[in-house]
PDB file of N, CA and C in Angstrom:
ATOM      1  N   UNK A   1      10.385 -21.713  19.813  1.00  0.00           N
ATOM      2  CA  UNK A   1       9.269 -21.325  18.986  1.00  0.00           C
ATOM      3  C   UNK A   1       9.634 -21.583  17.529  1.00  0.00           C
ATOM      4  N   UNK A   2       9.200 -22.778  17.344  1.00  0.00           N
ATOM      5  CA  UNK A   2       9.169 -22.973  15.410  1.00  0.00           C
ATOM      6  C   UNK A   2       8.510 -22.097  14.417  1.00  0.00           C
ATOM      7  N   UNK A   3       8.874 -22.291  13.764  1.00  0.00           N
ATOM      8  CA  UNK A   3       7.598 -21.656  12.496  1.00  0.00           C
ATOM      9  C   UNK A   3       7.918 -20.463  11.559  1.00  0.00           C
ATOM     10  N   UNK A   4       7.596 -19.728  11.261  1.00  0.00           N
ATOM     11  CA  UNK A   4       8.162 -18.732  10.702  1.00  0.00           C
ATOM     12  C   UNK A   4       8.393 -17.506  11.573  1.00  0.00           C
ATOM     13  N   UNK A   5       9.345 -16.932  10.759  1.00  0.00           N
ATOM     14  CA  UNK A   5      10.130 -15.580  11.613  1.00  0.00           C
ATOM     15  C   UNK A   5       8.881 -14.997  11.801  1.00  0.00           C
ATOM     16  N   UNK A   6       9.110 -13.637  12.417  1.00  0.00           N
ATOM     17  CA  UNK A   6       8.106 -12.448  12.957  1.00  0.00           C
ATOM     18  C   UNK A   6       8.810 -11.067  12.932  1.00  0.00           C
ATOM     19  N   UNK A   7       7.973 -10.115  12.072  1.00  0.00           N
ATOM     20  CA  UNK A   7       8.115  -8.997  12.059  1.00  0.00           C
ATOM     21  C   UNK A   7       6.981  -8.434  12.425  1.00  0.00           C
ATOM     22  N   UNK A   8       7.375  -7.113  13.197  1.00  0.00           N
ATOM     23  CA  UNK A   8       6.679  -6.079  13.353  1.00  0.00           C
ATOM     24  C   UNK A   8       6.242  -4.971  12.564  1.00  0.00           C
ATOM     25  N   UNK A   9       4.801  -4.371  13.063  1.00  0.00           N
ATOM     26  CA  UNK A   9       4.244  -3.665  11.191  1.00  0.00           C
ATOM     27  C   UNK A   9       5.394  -2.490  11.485  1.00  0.00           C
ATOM     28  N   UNK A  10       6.076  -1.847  12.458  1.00  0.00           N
ATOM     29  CA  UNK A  10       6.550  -0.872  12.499  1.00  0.00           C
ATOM     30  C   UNK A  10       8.123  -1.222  11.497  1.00  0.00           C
ATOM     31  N   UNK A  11       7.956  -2.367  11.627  1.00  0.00           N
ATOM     32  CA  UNK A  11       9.450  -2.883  10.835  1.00  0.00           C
ATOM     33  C   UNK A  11       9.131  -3.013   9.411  1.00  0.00           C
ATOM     34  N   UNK A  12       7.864  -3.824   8.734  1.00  0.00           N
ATOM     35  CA  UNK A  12       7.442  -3.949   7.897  1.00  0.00           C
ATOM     36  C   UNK A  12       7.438  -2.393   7.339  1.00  0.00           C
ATOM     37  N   UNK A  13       6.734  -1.190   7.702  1.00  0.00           N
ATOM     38  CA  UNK A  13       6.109  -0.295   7.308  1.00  0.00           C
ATOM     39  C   UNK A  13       7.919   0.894   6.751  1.00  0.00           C
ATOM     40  N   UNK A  14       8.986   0.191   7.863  1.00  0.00           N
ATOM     41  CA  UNK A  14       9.760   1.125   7.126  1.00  0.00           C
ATOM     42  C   UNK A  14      10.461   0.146   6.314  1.00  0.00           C
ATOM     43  N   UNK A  15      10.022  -1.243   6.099  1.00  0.00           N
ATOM     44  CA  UNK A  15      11.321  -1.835   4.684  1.00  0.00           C
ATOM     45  C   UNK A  15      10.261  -1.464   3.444  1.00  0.00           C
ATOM     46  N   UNK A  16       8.840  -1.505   3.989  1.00  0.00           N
ATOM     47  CA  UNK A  16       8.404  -1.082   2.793  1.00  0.00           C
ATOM     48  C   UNK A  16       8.759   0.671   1.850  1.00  0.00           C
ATOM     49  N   UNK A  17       9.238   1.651   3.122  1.00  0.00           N
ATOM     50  CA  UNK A  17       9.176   2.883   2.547  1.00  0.00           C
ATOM     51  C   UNK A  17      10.862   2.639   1.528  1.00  0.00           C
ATOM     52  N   UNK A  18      11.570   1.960   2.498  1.00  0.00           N
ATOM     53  CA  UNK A  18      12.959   1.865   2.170  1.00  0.00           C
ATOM     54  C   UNK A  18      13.338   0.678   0.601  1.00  0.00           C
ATOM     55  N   UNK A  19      12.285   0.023   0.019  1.00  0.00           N
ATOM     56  CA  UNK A  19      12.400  -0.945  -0.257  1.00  0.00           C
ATOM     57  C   UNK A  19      12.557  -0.388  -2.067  1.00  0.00           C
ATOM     58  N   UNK A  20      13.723  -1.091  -2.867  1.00  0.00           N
ATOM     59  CA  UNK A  20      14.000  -0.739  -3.790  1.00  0.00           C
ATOM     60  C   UNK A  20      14.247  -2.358  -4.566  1.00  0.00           C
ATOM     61  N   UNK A  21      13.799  -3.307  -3.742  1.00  0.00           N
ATOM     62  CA  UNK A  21      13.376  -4.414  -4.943  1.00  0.00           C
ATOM     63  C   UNK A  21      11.996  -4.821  -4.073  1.00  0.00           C
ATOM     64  N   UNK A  22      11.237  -5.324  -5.201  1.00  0.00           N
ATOM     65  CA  UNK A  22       9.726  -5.494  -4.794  1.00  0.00           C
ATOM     66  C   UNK A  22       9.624  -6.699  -3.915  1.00  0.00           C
ATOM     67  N   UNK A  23       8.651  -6.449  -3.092  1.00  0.00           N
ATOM     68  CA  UNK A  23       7.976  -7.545  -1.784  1.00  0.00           C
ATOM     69  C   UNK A  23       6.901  -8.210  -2.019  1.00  0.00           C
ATOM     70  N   UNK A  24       6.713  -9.423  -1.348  1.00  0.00           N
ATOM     71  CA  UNK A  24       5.339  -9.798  -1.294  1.00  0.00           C
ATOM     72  C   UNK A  24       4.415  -9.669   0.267  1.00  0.00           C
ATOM     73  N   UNK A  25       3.310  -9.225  -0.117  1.00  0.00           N
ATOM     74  CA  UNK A  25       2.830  -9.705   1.037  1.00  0.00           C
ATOM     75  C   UNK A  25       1.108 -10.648   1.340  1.00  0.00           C
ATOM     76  N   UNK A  26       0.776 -10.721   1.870  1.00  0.00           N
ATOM     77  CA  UNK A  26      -0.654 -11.049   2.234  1.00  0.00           C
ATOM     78  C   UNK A  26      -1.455 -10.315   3.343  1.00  0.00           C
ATOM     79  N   UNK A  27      -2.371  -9.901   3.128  1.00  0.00           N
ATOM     80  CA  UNK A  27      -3.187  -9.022   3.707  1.00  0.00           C
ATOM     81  C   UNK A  27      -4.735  -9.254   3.540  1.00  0.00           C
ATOM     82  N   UNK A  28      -5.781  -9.060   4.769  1.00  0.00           N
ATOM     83  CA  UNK A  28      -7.420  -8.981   4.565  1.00  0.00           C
ATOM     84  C   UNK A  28      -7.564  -7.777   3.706  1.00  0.00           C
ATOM     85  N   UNK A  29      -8.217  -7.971   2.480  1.00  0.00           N
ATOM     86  CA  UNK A  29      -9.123  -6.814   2.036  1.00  0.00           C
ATOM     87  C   UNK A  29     -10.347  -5.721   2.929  1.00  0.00           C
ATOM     88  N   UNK A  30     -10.224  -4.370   2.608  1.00  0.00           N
ATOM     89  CA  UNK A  30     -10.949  -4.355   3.626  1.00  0.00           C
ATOM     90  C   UNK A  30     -11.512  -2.478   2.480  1.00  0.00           C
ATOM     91  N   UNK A  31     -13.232  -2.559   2.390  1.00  0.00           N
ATOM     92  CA  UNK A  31     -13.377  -1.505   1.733  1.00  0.00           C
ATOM     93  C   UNK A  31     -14.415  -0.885   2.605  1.00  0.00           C
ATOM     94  N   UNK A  32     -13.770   0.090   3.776  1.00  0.00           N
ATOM     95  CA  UNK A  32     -14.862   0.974   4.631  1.00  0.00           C
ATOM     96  C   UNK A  32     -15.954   1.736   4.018  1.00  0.00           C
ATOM     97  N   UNK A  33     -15.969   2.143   2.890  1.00  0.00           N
ATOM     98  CA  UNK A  33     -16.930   3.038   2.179  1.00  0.00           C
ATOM     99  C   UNK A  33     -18.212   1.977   1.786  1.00  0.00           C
ATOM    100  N   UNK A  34     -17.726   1.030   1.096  1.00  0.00           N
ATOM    101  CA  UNK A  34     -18.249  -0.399   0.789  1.00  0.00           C
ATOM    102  C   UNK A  34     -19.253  -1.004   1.841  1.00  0.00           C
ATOM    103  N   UNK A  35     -18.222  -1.048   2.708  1.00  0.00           N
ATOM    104  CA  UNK A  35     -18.416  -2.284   3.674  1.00  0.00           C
ATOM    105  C   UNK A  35     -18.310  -3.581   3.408  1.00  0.00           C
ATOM    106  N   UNK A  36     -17.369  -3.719   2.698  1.00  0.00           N
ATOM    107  CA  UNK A  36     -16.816  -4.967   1.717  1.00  0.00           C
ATOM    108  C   UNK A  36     -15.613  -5.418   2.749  1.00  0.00           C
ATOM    109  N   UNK A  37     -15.140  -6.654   2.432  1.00  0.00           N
ATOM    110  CA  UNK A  37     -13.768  -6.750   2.345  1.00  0.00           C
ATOM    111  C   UNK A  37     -13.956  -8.595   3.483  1.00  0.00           C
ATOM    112  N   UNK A  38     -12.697  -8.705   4.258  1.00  0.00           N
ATOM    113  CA  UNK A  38     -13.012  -9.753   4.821  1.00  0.00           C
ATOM    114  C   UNK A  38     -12.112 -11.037   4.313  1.00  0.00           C
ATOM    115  N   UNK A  39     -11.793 -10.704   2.637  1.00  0.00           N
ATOM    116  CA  UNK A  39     -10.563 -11.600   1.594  1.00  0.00           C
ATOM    117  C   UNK A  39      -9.634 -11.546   2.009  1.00  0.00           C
ATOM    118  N   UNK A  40      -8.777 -12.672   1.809  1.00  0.00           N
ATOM    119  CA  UNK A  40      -7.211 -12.581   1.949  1.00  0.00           C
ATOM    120  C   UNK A  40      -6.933 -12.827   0.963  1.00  0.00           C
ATOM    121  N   UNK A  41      -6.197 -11.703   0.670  1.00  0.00           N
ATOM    122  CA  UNK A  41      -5.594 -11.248  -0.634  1.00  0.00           C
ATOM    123  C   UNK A  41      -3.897 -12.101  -0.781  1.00  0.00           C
ATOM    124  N   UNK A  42      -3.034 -12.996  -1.585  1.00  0.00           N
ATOM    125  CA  UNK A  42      -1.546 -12.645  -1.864  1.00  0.00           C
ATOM    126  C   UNK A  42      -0.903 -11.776  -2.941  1.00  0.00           C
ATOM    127  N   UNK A  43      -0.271 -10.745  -2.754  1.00  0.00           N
ATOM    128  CA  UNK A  43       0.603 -10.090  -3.678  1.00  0.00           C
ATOM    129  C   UNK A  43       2.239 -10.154  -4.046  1.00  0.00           C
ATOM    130  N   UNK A  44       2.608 -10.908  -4.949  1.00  0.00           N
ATOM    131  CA  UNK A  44       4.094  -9.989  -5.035  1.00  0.00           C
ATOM    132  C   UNK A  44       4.253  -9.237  -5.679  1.00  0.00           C
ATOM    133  N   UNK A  45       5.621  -8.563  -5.977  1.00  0.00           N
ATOM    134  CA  UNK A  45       6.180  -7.980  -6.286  1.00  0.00           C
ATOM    135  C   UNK A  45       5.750  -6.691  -6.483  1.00  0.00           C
ATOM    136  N   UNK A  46       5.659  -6.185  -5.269  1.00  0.00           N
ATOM    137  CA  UNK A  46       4.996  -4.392  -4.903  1.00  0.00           C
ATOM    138  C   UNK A  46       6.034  -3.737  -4.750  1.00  0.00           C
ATOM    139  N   UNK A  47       5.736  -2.802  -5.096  1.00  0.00           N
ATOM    140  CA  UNK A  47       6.771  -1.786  -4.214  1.00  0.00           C
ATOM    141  C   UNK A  47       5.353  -0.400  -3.744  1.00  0.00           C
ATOM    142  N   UNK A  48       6.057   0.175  -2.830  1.00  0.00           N
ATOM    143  CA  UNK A  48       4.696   1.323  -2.689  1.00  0.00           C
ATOM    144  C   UNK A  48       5.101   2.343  -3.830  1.00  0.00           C
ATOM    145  N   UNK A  49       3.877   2.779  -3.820  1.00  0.00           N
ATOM    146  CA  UNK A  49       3.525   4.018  -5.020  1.00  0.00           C
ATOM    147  C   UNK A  49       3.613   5.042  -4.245  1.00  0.00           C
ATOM    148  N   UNK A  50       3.828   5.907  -5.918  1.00  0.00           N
ATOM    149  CA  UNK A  50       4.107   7.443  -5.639  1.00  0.00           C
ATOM    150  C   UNK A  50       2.862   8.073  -5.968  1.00  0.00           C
ATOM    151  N   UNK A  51       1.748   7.261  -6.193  1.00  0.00           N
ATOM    152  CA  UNK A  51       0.669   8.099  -6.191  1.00  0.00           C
ATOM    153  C   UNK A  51       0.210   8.772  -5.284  1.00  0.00           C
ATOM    154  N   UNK A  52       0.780   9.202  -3.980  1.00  0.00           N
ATOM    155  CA  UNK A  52      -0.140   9.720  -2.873  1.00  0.00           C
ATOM    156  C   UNK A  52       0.545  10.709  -3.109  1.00  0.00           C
ATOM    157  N   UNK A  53       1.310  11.550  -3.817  1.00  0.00           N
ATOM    158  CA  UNK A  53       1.547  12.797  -4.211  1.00  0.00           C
ATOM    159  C   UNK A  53       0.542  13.897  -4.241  1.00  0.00           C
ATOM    160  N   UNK A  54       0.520  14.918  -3.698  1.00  0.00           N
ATOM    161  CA  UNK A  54      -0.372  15.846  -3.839  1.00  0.00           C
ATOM    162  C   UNK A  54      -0.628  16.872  -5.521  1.00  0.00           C
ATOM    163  N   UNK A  55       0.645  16.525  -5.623  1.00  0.00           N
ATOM    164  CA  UNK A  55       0.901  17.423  -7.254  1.00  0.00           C
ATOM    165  C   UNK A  55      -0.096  16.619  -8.394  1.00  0.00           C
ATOM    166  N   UNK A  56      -0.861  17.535  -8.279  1.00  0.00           N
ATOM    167  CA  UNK A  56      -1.502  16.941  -9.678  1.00  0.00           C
ATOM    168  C   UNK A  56      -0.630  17.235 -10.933  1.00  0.00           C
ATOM    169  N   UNK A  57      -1.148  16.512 -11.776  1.00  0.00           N
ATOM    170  CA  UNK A  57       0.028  16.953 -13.064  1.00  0.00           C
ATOM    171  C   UNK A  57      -0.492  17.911 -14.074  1.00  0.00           C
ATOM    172  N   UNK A  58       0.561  19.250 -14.435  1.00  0.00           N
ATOM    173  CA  UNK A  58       0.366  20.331 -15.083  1.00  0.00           C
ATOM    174  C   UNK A  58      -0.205  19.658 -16.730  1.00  0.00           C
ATOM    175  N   UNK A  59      -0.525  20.470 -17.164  1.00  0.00           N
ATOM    176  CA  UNK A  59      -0.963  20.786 -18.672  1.00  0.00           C
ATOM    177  C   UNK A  59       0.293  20.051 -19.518  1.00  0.00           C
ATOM    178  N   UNK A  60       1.428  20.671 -19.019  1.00  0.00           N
ATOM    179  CA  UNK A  60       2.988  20.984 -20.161  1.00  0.00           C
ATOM    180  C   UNK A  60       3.102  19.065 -19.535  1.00  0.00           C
ATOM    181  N   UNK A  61       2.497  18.373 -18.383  1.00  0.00           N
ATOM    182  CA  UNK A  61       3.068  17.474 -18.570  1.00  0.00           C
ATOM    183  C   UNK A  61       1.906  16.042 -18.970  1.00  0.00           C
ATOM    184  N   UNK A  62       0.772  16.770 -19.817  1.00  0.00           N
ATOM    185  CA  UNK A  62       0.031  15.581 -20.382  1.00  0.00           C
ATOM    186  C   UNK A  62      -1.139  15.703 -19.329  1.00  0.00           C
ATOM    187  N   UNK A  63      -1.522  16.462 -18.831  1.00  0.00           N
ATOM    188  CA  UNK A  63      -2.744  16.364 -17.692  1.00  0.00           C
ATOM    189  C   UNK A  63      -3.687  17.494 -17.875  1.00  0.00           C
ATOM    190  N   UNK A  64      -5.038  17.132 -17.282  1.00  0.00           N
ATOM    191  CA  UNK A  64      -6.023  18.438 -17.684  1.00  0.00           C
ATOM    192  C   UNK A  64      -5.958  19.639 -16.090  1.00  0.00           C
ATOM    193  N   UNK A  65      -6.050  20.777 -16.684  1.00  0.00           N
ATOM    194  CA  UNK A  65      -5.891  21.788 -15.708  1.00  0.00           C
ATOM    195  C   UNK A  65      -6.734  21.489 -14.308  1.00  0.00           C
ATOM    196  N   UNK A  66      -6.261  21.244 -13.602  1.00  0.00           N
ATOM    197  CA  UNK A  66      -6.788  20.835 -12.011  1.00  0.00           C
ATOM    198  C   UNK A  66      -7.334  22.072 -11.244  1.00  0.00           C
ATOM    199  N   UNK A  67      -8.388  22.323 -10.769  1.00  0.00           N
ATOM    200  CA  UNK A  67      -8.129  23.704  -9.622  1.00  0.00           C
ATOM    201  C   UNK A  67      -7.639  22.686  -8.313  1.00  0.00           C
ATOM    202  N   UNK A  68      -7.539  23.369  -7.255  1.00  0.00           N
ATOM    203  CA  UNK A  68      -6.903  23.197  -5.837  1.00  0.00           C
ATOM    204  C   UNK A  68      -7.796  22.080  -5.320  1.00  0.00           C
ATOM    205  N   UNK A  69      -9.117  22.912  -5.140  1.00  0.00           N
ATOM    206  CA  UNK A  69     -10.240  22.091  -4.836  1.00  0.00           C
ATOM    207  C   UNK A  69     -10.350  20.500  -5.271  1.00  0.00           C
ATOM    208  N   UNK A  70     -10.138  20.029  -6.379  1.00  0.00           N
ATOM    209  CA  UNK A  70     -10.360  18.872  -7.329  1.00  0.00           C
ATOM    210  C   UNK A  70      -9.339  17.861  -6.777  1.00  0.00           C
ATOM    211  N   UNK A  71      -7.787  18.233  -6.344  1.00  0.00           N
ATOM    212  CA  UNK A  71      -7.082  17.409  -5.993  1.00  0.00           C
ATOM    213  C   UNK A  71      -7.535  16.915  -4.903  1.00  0.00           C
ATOM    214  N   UNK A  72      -7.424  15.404  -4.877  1.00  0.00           N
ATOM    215  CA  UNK A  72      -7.710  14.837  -3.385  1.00  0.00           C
ATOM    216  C   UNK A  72      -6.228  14.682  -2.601  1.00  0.00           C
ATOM    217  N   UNK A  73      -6.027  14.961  -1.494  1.00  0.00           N
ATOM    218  CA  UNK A  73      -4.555  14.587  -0.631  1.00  0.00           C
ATOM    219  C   UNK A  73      -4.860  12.919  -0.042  1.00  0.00           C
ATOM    220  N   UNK A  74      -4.463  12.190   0.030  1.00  0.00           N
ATOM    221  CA  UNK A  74      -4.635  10.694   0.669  1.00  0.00           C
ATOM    222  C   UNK A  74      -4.169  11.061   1.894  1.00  0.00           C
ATOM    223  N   UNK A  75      -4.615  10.651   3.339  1.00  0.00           N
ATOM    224  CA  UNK A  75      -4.449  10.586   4.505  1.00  0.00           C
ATOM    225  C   UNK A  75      -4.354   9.700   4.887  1.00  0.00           C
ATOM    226  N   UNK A  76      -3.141   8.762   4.390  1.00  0.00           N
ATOM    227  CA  UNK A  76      -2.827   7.747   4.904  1.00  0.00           C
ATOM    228  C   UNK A  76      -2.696   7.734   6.600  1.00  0.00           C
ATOM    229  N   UNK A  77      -1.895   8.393   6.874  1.00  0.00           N
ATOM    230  CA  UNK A  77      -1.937   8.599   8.666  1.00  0.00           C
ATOM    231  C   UNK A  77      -2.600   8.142   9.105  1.00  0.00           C
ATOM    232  N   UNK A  78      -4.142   8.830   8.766  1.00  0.00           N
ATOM    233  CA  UNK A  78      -5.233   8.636   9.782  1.00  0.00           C
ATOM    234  C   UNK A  78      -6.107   7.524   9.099  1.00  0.00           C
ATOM    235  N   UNK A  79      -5.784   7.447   8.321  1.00  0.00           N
ATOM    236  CA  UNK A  79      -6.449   6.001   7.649  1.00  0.00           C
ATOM    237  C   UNK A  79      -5.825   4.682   7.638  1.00  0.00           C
ATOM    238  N   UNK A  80      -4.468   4.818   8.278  1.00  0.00           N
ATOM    239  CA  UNK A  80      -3.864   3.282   8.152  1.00  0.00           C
ATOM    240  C   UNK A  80      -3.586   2.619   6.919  1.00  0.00           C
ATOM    241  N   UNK A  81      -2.950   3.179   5.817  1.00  0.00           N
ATOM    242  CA  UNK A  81      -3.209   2.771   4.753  1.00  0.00           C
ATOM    243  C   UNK A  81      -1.914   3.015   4.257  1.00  0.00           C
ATOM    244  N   UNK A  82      -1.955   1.729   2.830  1.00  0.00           N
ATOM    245  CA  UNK A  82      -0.390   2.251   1.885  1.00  0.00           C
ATOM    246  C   UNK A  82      -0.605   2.027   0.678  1.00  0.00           C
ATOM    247  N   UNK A  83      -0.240   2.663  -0.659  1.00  0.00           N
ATOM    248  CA  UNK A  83      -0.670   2.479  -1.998  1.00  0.00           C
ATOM    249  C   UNK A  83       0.605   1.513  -2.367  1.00  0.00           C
ATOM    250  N   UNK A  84       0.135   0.416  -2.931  1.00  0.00           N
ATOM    251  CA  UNK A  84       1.038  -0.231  -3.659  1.00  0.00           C
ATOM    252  C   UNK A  84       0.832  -0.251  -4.974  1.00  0.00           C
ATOM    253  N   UNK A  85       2.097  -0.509  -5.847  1.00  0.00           N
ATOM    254  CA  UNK A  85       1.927  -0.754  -7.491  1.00  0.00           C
ATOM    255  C   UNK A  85       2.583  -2.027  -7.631  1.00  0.00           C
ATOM    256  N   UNK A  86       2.620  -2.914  -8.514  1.00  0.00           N
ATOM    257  CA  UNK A  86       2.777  -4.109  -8.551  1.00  0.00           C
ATOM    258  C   UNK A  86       3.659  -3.737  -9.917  1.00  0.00           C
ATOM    259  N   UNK A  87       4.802  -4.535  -9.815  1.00  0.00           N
ATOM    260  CA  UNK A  87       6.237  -4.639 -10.848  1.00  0.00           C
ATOM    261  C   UNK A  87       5.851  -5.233 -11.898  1.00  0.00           C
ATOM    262  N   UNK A  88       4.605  -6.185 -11.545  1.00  0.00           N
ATOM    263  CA  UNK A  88       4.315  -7.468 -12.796  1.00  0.00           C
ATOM    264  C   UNK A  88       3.469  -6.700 -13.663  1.00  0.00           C
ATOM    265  N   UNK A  89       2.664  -6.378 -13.346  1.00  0.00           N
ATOM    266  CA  UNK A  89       1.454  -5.720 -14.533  1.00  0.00           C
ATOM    267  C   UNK A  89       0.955  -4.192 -14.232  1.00  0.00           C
ATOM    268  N   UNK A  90       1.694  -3.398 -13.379  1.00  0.00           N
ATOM    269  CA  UNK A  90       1.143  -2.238 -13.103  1.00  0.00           C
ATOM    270  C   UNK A  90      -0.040  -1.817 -12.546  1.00  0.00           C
ATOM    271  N   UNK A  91      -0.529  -2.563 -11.613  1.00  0.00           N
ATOM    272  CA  UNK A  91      -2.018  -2.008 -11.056  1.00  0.00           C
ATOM    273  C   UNK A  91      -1.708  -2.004  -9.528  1.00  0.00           C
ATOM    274  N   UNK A  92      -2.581  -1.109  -9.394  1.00  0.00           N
ATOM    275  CA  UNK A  92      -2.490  -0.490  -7.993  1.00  0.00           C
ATOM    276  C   UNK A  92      -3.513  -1.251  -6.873  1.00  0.00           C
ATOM    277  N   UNK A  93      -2.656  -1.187  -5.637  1.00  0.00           N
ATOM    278  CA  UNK A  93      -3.558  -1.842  -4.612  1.00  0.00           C
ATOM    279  C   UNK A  93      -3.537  -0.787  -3.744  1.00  0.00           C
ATOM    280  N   UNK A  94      -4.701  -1.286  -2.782  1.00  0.00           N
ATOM    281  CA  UNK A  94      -4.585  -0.342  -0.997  1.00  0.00           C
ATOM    282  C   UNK A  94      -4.102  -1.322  -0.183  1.00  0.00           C
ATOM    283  N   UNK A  95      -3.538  -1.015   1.048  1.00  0.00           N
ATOM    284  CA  UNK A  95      -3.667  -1.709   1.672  1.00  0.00           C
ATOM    285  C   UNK A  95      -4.082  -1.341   3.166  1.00  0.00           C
ATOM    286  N   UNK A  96      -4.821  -1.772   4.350  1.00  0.00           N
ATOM    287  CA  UNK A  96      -4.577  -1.032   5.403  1.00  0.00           C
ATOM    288  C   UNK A  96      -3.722  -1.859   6.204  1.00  0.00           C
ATOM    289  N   UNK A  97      -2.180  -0.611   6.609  1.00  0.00           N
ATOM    290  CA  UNK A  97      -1.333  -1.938   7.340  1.00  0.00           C
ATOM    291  C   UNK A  97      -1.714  -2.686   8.581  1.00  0.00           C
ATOM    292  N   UNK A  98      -2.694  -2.359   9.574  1.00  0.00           N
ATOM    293  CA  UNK A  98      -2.321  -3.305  10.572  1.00  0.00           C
ATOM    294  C   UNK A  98      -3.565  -4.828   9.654  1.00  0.00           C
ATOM    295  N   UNK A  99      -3.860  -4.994   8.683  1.00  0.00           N
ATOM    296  CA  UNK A  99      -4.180  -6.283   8.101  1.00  0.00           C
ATOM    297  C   UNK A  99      -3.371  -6.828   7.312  1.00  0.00           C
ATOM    298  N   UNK A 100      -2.064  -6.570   7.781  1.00  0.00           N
ATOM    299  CA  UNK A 100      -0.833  -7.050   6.916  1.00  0.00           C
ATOM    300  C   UNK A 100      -0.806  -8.247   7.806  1.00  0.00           C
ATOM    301  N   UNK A 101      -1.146  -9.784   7.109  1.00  0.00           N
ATOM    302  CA  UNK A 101      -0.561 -11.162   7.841  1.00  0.00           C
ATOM    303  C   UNK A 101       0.722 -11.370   7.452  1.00  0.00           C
ATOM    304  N   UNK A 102       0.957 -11.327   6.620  1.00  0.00           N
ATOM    305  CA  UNK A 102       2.627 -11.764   6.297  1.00  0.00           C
ATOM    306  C   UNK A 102       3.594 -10.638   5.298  1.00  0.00           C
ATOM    307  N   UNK A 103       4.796 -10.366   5.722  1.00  0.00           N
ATOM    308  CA  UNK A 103       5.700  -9.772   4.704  1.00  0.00           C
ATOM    309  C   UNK A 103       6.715 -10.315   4.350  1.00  0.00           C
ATOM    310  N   UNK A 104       6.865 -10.731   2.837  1.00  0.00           N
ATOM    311  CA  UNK A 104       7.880 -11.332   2.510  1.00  0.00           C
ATOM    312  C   UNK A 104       8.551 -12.694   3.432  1.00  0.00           C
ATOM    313  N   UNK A 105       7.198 -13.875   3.820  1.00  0.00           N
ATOM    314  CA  UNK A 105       7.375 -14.960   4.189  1.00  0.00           C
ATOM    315  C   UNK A 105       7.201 -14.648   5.967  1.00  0.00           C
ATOM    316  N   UNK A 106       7.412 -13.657   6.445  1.00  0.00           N
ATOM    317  CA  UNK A 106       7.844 -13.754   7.698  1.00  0.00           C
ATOM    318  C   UNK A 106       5.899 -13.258   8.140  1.00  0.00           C
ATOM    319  N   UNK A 107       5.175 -13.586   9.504  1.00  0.00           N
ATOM    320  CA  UNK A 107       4.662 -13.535  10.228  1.00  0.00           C
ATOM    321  C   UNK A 107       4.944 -12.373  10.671  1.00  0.00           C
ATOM    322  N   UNK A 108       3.316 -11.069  10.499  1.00  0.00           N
ATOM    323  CA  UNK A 108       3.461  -9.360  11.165  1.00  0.00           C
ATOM    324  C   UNK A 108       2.481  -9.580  12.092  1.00  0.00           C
ATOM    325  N   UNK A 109       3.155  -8.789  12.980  1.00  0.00           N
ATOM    326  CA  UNK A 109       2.618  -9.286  14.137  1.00  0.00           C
ATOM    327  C   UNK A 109       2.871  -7.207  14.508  1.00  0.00           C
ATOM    328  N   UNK A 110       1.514  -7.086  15.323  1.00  0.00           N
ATOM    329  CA  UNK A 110       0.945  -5.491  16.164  1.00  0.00           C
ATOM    330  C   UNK A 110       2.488  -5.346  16.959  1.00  0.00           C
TER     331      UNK A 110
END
């Protein structure tokens, strides 16, 4: 079998948690609220974000007073999903992993 290597998203999903120099990948866009999507997107140099933090940020650290209610939690789990930030210019992507086509050159495969 020629062609390019093959990884699995379960392999992909932990070099991405583990990953401390940035990746590229390619992935379908896909916006359920929308009903958008359908693009193939390429990205490098991601690493995932720490935005899915539940802590909103206090007063003492530059942020406006949050109640409980206001914070949203991301459910990635049940949504299939991973926040990336990009090394080059700082903007944030979604992604949902099983529309991950390629990581870092290699073929993701279910």
């Amino acid at each position: 079998m020629g062609g390019k290597k093959v990884i699995t998203i379960k392999q992909v999903l932990a070099e991405m948690a583990a990953a401390v120099e940035p990746f590229a990948l390619r992935f379908v866009k896909l916006n359920e609220s929308k009903g958008t999507g359908g693009e193939v997107v390429e990205l490098a140099g991601q690493l995932l974000s720490g935005r899915g933090s539940s802590k909103a940020p206090s007063p003492k650290e530059g942020g406006e007073e949050v109640s409980a209610h206001q914070v949203r939690k991301p459910n990635h789990y049940d949504n299939m999903t991973r926040n990336l930030v990009s090394t080059l210019n700082g903007n944030y992507s979604k992604v949902h992993y099983p529309l991950i086509l390629e990581f870092n050159g290699q073929k993701v495969i279910l």
